[in-house]
C-alpha atoms as a PDB file:
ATOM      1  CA  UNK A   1      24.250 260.599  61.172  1.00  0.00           C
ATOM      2  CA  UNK A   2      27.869 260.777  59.739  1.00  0.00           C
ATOM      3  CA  UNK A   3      26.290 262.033  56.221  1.00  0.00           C
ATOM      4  CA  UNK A   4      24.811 264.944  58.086  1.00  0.00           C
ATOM      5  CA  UNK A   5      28.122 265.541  59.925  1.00  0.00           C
ATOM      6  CA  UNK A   6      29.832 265.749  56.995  1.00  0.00           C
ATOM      7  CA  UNK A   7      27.808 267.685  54.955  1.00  0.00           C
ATOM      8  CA  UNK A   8      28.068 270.038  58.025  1.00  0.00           C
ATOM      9  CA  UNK A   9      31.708 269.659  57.914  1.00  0.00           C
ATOM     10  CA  UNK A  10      31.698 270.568  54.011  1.00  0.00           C
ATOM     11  CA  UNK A  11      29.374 273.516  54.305  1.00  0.00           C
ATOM     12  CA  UNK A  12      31.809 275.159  57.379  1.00  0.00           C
ATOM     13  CA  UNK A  13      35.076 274.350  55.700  1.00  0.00           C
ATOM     14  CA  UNK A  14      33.654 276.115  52.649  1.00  0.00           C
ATOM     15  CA  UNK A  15      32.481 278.903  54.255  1.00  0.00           C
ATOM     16  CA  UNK A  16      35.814 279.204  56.225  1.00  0.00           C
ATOM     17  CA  UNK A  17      37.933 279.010  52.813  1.00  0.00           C
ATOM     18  CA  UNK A  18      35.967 281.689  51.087  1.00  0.00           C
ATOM     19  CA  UNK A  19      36.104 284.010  54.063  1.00  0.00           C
ATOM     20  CA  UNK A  20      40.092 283.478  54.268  1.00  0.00           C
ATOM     21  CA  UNK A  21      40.884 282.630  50.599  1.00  0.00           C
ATOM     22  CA  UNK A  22      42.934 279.317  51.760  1.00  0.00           C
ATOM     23  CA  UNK A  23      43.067 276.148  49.946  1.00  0.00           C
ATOM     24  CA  UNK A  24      39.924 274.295  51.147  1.00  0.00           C
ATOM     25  CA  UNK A  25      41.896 271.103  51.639  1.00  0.00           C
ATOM     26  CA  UNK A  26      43.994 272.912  54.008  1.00  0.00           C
ATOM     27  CA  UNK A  27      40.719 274.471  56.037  1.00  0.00           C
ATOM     28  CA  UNK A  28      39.025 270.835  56.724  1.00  0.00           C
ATOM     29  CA  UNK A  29      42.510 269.548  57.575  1.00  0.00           C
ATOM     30  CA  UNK A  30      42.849 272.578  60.183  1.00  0.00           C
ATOM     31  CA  UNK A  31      39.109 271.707  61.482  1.00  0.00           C
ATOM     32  CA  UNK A  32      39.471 268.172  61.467  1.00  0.00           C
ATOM     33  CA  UNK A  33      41.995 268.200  63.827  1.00  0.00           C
ATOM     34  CA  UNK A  34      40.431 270.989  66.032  1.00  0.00           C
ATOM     35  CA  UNK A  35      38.509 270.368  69.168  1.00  0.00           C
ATOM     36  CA  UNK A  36      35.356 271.665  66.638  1.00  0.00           C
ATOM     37  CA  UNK A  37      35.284 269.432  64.567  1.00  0.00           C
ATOM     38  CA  UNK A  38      36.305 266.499  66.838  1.00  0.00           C
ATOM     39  CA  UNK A  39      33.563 267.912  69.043  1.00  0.00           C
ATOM     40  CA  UNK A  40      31.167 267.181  66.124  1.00  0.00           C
ATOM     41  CA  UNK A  41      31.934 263.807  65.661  1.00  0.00           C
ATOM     42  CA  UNK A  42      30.930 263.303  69.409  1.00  0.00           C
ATOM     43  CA  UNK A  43      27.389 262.725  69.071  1.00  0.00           C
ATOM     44  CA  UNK A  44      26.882 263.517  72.674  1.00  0.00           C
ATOM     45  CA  UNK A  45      27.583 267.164  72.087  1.00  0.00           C
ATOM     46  CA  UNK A  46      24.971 267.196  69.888  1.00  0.00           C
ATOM     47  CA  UNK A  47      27.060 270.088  68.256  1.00  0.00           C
ATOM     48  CA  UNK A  48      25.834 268.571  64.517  1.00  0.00           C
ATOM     49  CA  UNK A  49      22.490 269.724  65.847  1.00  0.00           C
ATOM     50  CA  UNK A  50      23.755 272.925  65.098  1.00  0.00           C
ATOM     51  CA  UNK A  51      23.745 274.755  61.583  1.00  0.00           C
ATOM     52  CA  UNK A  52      26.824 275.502  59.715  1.00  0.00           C
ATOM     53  CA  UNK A  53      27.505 279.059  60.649  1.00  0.00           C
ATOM     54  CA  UNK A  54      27.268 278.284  64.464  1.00  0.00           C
ATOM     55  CA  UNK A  55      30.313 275.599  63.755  1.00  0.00           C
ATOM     56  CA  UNK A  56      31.870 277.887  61.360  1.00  0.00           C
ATOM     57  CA  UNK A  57      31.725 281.230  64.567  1.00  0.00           C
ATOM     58  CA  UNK A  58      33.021 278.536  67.281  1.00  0.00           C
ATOM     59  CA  UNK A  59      36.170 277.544  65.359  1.00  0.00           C
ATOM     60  CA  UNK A  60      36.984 280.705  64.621  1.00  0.00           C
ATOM     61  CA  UNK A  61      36.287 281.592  68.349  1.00  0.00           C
ATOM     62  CA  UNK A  62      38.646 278.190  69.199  1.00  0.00           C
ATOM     63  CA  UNK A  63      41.712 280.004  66.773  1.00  0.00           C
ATOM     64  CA  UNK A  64      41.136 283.186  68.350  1.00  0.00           C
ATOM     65  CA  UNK A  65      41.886 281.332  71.605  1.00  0.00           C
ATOM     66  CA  UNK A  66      44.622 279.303  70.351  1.00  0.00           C
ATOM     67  CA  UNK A  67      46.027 282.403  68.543  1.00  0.00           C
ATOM     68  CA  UNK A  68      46.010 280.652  65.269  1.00  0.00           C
ATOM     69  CA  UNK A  69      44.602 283.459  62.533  1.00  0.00           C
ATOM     70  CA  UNK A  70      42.757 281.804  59.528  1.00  0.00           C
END
């Protein structure tokens, strides 16, 4: 289970950086510490049931909300 949610957690944080052009480092430091990505360590919210660009939309959606611009 925690391979897939990290591959998961590679695959957004990749897609994030290239989007944005930030250090990728900084992007899965950002989305570690969001409620995403603690939300996809819960295995209850069966959020790693998800694929990558579903993850990817909600944390930008949680930023948008948080009015933190990647």
């Amino acid at each position: 289970m925690d391979y897939t949610i990290d591959l998961l957690i590679t695959m957004v944080t990749e897609e994030i950086a290239e989007e944005t052009g930030k250090d990728r480092k900084e992007v899965l430091t950002d989305f570690l510490c969001s409620k995403t990505g603690k939300a996809l360590y819960d295995e209850k919210t069966k959020l790693w049931c998800s694929g990558p660009a579903y993850i990817a939309e909600l944390y930008r959606e949680e930023l948008k909300k948080t009015r933190y611009h990647i």
